[in-house]
PDB file of N, CA and C in Angstrom:
ATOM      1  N   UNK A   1     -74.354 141.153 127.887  1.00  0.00           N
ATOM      2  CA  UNK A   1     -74.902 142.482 127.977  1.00  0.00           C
ATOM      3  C   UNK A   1     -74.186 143.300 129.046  1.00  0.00           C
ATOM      4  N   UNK A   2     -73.456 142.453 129.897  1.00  0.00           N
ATOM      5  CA  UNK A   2     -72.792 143.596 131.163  1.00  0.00           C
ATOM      6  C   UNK A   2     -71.702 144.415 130.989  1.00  0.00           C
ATOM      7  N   UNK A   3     -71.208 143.112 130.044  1.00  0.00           N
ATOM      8  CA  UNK A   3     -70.134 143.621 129.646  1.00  0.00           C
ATOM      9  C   UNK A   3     -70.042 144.583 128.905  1.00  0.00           C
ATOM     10  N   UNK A   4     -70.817 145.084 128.088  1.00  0.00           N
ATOM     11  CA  UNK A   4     -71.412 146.538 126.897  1.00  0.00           C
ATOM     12  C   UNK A   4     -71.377 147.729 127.967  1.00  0.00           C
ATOM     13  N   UNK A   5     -72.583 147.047 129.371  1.00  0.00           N
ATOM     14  CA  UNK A   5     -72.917 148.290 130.164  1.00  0.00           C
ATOM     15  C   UNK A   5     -71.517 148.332 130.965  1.00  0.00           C
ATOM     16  N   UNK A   6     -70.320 147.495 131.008  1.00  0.00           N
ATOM     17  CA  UNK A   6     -69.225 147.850 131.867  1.00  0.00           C
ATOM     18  C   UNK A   6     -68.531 149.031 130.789  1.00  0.00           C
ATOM     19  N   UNK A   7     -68.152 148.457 129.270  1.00  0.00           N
ATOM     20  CA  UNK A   7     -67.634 149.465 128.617  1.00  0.00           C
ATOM     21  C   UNK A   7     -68.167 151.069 128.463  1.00  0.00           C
ATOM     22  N   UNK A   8     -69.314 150.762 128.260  1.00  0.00           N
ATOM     23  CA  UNK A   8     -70.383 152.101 128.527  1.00  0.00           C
ATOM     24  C   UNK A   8     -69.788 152.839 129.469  1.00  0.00           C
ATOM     25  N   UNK A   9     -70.223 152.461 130.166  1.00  0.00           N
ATOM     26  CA  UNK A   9     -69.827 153.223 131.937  1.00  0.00           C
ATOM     27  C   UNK A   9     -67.928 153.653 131.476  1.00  0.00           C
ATOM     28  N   UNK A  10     -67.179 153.356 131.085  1.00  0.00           N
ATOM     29  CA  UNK A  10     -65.551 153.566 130.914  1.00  0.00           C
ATOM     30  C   UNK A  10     -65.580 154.206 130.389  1.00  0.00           C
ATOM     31  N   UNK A  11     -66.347 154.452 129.141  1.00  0.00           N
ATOM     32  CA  UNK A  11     -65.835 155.082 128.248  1.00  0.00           C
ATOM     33  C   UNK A  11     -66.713 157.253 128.596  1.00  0.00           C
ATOM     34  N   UNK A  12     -67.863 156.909 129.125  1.00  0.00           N
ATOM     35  CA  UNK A  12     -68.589 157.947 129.394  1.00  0.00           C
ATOM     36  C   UNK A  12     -67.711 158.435 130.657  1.00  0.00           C
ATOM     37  N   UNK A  13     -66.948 157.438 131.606  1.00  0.00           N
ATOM     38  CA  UNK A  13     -66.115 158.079 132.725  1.00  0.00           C
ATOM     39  C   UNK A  13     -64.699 158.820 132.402  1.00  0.00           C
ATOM     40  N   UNK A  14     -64.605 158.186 130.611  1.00  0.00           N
ATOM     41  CA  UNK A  14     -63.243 159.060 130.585  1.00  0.00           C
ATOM     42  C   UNK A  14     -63.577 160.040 129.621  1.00  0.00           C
ATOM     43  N   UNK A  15     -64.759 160.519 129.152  1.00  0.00           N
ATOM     44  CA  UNK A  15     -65.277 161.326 128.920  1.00  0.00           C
ATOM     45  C   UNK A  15     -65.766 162.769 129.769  1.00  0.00           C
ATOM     46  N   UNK A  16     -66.321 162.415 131.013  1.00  0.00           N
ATOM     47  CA  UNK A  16     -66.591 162.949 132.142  1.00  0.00           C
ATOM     48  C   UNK A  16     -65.250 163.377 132.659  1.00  0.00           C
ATOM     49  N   UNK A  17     -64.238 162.995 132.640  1.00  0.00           N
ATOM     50  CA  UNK A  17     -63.083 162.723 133.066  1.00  0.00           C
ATOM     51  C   UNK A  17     -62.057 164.665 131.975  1.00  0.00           C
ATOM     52  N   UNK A  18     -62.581 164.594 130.712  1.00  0.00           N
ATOM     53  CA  UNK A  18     -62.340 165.758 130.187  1.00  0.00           C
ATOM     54  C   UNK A  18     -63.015 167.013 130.477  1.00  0.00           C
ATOM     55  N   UNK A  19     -64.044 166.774 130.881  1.00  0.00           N
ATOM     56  CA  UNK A  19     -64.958 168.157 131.244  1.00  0.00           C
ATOM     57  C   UNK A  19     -64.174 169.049 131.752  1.00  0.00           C
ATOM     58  N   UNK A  20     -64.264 170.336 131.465  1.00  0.00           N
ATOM     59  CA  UNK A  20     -63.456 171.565 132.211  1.00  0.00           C
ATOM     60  C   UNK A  20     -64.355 171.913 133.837  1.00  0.00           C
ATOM     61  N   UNK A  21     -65.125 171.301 134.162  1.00  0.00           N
ATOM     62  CA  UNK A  21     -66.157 171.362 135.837  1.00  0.00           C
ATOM     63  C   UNK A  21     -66.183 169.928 136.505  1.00  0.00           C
ATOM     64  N   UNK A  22     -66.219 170.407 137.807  1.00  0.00           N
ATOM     65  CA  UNK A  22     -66.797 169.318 138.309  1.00  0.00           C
ATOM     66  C   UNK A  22     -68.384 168.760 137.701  1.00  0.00           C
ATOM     67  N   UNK A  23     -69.083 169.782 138.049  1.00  0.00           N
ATOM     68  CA  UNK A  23     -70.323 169.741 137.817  1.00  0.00           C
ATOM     69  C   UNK A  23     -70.550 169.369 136.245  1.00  0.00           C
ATOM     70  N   UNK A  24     -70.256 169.618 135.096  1.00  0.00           N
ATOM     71  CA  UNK A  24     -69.804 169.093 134.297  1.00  0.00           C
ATOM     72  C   UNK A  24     -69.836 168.013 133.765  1.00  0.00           C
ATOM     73  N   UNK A  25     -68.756 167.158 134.543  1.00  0.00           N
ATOM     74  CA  UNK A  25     -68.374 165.812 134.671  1.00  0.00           C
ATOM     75  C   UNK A  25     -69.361 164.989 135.189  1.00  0.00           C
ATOM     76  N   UNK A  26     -69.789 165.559 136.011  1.00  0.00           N
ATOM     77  CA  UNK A  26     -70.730 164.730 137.047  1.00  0.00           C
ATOM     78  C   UNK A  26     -72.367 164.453 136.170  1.00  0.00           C
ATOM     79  N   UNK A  27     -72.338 165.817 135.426  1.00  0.00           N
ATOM     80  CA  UNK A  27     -73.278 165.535 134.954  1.00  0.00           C
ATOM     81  C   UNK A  27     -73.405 165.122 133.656  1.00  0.00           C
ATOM     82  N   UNK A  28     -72.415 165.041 132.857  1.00  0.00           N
ATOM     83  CA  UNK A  28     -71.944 164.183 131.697  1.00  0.00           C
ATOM     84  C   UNK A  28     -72.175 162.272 132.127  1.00  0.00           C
ATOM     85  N   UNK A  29     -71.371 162.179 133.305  1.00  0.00           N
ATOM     86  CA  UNK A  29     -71.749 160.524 133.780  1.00  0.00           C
ATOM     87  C   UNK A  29     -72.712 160.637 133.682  1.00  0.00           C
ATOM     88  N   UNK A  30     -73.633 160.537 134.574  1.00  0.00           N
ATOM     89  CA  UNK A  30     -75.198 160.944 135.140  1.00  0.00           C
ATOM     90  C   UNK A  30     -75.668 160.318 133.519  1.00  0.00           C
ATOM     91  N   UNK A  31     -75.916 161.560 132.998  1.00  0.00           N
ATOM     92  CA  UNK A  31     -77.051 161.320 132.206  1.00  0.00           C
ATOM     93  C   UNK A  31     -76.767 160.769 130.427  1.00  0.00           C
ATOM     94  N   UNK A  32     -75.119 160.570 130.655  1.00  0.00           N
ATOM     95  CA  UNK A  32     -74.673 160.005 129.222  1.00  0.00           C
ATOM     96  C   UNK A  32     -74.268 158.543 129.607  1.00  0.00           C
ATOM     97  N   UNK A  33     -74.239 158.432 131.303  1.00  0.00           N
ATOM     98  CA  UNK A  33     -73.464 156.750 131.635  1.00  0.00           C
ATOM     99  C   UNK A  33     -74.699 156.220 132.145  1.00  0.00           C
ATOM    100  N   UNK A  34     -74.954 156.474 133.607  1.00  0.00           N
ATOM    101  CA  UNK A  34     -75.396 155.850 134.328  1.00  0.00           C
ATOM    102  C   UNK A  34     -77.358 155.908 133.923  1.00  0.00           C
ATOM    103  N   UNK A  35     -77.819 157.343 133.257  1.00  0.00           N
ATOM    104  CA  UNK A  35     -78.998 157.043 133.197  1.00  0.00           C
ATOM    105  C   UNK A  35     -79.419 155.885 132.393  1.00  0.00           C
ATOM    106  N   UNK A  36     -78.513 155.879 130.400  1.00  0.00           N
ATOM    107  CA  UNK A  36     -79.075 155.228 129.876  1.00  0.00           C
ATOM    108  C   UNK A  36     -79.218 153.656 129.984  1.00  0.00           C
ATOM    109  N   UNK A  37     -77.504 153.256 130.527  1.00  0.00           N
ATOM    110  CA  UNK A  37     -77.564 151.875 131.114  1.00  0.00           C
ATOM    111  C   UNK A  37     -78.467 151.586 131.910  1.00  0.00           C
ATOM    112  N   UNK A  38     -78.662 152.313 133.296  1.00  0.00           N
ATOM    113  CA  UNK A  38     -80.023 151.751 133.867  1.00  0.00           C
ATOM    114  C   UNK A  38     -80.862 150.954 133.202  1.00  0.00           C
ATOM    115  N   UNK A  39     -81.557 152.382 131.852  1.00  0.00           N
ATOM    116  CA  UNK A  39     -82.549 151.897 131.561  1.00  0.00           C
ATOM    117  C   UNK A  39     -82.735 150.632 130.750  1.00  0.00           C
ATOM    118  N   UNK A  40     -81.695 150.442 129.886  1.00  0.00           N
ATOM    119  CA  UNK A  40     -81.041 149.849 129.083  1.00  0.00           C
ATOM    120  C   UNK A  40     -81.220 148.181 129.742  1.00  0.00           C
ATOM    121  N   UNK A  41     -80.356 148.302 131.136  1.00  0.00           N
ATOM    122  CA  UNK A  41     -80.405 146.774 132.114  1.00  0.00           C
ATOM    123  C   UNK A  41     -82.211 146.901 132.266  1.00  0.00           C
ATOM    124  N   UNK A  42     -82.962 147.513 132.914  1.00  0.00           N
ATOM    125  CA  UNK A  42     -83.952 147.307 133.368  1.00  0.00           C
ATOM    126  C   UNK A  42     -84.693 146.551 131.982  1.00  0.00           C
ATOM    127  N   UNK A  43     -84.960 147.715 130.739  1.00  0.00           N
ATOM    128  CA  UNK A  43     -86.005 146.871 129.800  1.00  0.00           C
ATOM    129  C   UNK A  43     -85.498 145.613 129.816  1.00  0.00           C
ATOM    130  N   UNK A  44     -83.901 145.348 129.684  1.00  0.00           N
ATOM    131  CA  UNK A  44     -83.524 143.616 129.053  1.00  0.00           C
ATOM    132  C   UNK A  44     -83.702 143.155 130.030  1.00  0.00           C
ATOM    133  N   UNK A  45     -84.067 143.498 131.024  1.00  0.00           N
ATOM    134  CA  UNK A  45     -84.279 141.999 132.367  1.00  0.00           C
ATOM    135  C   UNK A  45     -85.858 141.868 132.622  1.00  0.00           C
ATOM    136  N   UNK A  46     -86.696 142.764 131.828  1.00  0.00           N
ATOM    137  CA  UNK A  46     -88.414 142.495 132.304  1.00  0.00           C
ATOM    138  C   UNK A  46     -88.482 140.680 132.028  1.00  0.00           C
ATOM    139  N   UNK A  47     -88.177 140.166 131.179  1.00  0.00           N
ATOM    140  CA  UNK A  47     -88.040 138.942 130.866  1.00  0.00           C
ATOM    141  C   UNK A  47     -87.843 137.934 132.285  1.00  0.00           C
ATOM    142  N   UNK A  48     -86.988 138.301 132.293  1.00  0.00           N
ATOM    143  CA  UNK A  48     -86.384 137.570 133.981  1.00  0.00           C
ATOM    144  C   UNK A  48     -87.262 137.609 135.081  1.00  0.00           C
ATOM    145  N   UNK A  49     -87.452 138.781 135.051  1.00  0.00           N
ATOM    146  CA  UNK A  49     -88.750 139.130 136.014  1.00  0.00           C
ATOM    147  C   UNK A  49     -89.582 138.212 135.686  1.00  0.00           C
ATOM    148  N   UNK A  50     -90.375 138.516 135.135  1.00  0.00           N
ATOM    149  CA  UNK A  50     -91.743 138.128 134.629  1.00  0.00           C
ATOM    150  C   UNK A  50     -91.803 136.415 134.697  1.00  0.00           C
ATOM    151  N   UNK A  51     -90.693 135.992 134.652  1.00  0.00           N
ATOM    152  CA  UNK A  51     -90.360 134.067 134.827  1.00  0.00           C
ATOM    153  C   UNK A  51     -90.161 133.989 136.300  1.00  0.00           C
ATOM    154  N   UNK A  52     -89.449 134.848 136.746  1.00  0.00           N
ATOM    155  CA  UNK A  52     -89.205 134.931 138.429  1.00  0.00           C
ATOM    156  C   UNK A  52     -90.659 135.243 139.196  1.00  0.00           C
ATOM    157  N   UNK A  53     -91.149 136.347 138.725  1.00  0.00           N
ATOM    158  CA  UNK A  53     -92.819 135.969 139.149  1.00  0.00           C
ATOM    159  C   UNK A  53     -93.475 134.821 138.601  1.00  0.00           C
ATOM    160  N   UNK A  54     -93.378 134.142 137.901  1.00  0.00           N
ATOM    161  CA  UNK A  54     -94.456 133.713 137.415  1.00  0.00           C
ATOM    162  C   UNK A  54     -94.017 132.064 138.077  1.00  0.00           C
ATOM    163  N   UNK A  55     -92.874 131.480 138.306  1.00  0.00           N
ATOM    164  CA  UNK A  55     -92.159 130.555 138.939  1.00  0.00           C
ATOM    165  C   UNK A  55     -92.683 131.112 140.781  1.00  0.00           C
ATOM    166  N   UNK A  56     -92.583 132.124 141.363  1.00  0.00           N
ATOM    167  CA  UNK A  56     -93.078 132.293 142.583  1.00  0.00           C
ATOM    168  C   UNK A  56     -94.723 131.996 142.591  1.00  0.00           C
ATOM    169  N   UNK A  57     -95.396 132.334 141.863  1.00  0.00           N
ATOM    170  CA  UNK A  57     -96.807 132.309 141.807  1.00  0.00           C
ATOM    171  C   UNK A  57     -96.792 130.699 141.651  1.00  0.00           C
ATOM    172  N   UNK A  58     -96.404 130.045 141.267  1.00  0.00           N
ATOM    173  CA  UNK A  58     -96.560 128.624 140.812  1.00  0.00           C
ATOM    174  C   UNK A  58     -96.087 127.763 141.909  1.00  0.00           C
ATOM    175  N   UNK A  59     -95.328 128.207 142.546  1.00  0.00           N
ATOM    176  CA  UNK A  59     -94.863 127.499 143.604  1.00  0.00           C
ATOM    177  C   UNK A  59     -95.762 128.056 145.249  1.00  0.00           C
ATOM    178  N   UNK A  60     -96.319 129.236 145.197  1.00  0.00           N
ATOM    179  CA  UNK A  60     -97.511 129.517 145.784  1.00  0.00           C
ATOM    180  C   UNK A  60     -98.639 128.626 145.558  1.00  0.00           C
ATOM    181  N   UNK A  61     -99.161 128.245 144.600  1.00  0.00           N
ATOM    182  CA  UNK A  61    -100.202 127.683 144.149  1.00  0.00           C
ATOM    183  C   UNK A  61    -100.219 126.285 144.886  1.00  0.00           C
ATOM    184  N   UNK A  62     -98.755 125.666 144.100  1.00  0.00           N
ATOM    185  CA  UNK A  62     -98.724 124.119 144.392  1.00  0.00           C
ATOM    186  C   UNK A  62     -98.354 124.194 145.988  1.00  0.00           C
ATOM    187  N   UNK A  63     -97.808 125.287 146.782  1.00  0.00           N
ATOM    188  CA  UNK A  63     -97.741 125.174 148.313  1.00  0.00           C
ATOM    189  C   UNK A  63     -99.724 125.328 149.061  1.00  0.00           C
ATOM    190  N   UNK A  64    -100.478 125.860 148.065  1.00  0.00           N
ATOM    191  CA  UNK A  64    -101.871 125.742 149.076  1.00  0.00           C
ATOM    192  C   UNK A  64    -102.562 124.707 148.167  1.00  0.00           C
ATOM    193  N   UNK A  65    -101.906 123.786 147.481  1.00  0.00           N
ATOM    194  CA  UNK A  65    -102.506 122.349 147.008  1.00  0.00           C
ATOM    195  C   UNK A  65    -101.990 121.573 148.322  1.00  0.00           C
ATOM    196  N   UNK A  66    -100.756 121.522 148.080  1.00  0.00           N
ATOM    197  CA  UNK A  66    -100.450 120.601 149.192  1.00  0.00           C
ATOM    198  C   UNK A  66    -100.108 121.396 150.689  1.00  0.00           C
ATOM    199  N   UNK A  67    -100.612 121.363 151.625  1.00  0.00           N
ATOM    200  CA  UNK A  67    -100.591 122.211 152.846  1.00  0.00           C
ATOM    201  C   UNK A  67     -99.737 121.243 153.323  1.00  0.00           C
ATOM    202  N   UNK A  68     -98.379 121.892 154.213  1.00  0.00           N
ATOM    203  CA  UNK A  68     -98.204 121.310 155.748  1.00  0.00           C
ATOM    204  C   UNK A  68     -98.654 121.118 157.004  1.00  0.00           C
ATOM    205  N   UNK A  69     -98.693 120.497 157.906  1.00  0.00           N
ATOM    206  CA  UNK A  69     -99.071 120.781 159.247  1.00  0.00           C
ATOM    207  C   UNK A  69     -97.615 121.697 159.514  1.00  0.00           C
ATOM    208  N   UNK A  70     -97.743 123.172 160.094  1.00  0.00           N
ATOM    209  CA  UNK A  70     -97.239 124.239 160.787  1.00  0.00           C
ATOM    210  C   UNK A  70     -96.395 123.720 162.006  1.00  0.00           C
ATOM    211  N   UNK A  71     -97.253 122.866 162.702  1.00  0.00           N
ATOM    212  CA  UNK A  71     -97.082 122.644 163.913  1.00  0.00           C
ATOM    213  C   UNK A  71     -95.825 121.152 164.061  1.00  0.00           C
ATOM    214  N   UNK A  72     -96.432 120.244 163.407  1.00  0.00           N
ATOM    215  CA  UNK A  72     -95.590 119.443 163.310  1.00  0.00           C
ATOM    216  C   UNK A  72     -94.503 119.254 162.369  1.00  0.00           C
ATOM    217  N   UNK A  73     -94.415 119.968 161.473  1.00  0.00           N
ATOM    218  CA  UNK A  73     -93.698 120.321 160.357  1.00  0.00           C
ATOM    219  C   UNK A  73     -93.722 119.116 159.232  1.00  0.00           C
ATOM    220  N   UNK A  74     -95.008 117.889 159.560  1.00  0.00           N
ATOM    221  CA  UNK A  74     -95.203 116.846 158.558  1.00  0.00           C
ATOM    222  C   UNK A  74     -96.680 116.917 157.755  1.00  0.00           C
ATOM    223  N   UNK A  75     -96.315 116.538 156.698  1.00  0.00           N
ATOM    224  CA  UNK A  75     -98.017 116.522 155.655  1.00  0.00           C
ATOM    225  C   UNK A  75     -98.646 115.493 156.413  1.00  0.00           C
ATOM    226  N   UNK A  76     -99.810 116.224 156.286  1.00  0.00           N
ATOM    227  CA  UNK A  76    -101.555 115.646 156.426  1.00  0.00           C
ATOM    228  C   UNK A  76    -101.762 114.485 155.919  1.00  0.00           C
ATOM    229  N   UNK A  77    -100.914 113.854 154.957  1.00  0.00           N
ATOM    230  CA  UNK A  77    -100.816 113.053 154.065  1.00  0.00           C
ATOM    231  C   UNK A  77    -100.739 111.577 155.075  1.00  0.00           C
TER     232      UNK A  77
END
């Protein structure tokens, strides 16, 4: 998928790249390169997320099953 959003981004920069303005150009990237990829990376990674939370929460859980001693840095055990 990065590789799509790397071509994306090239091809909208040599697009931007023809504009007769700065302003133009700038805003040709903007909102023909960089907005839609954003959005584009963000929806395809909720997935990732959502395992990356859900792997932190789980490893929260099983850390106040099994507690350390703080102090000595060995289980109660």
């Amino acid at each position: 998928m990065n590789i799509v959003a790397i071509g994306w981004i090239y091809v909208v920069l040599m697009m931007a790249i023809t504009e007769n303005s700065v302003v133009a150009g700038i805003l040709t990237f903007v909102l023909y390169g960089l907005l839609p990829v954003a959005i584009i990376l963000y929806i395809s990674g909720s997935k990732q997320r959502k395992r990356k939370q859900d792997a932190g929460l789980a490893a929260r859980q099983a850390a106040d099953k099994h507690p350390t001693d703080t102090q000595s840095g060995t289980s109660p055990d």
